[in-house]
Protein backbone atom coordinates (compact mmCIF):
# COMPACT_ATOMS: atom_id res chain seq x y z
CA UNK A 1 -72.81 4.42 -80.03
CA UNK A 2 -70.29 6.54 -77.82
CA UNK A 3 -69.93 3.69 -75.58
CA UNK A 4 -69.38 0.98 -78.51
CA UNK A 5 -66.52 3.54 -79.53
CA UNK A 6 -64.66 3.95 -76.21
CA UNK A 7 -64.81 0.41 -76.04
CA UNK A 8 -62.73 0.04 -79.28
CA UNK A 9 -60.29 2.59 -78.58
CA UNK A 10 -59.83 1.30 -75.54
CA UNK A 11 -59.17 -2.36 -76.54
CA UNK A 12 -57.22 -1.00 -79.27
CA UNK A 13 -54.90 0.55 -76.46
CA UNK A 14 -54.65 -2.61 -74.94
CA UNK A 15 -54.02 -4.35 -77.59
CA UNK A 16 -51.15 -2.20 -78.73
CA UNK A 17 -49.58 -2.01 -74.57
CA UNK A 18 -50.11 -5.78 -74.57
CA UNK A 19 -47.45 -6.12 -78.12
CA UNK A 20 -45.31 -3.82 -76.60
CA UNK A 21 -44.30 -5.75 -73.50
CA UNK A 22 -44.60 -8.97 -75.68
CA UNK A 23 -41.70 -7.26 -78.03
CA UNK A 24 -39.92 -6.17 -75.00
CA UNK A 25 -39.90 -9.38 -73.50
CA UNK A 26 -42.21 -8.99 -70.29
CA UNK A 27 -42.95 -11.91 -68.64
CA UNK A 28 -45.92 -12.79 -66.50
CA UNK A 29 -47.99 -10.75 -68.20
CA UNK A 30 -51.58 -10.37 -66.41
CA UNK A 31 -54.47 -8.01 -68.19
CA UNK A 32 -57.45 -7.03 -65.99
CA UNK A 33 -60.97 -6.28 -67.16
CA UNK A 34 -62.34 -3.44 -65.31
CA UNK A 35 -65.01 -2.34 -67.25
CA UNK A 36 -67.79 -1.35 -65.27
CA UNK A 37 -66.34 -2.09 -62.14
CA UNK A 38 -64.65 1.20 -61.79
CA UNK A 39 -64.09 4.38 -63.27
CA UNK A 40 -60.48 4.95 -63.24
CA UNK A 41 -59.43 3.08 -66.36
CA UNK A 42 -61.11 0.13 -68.68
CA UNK A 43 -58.16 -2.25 -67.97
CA UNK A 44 -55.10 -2.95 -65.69
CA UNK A 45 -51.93 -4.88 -66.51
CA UNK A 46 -49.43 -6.46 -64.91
CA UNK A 47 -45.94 -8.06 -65.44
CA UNK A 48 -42.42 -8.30 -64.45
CA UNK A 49 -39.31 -8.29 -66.81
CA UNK A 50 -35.61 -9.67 -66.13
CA UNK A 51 -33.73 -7.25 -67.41
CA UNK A 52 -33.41 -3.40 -66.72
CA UNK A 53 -33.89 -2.52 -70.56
CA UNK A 54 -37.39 -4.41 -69.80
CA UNK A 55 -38.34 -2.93 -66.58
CA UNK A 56 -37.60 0.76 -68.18
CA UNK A 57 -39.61 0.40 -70.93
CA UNK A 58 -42.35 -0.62 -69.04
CA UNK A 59 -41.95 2.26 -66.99
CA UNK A 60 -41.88 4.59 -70.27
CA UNK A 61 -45.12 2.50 -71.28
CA UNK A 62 -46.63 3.10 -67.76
CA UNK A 63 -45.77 7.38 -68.43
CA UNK A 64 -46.90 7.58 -71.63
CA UNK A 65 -50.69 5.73 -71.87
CA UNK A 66 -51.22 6.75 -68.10
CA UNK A 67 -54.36 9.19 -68.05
């Protein structure tokens, strides 16, 4: 049950970092499953931005869920 629960707070995270570069206008954006593969984080994303009000949000993103 503990594991069914991570698993939904975790895609819940990603769901919510995955609007937030889509609002922000991030382009290439690339999510990773790594679930069960390692234990330093459920997922990994990438992407790239063309502006500097992009790339410094992402950065703020990056801060602020970072664990």
């Amino acid at each position: 049950m503990a594991g069914a629960r991570k698993n939904a707070t975790s895609d819940l995270l990603l769901a919510t970092v995955l609007s937030s570069l889509d609002d922000d206008k991030a382009e290439d954006i690339v999510q990773i499953d790594l679930r069960g593969k390692t234990e330093i984080g459920d997922h990994m994303v990438i992407c790239s931005g063309r502006s500097t009000r992009s790339e410094e949000h992402t950065s703020e993103l990056q801060s602020h869920y970072q664990s």
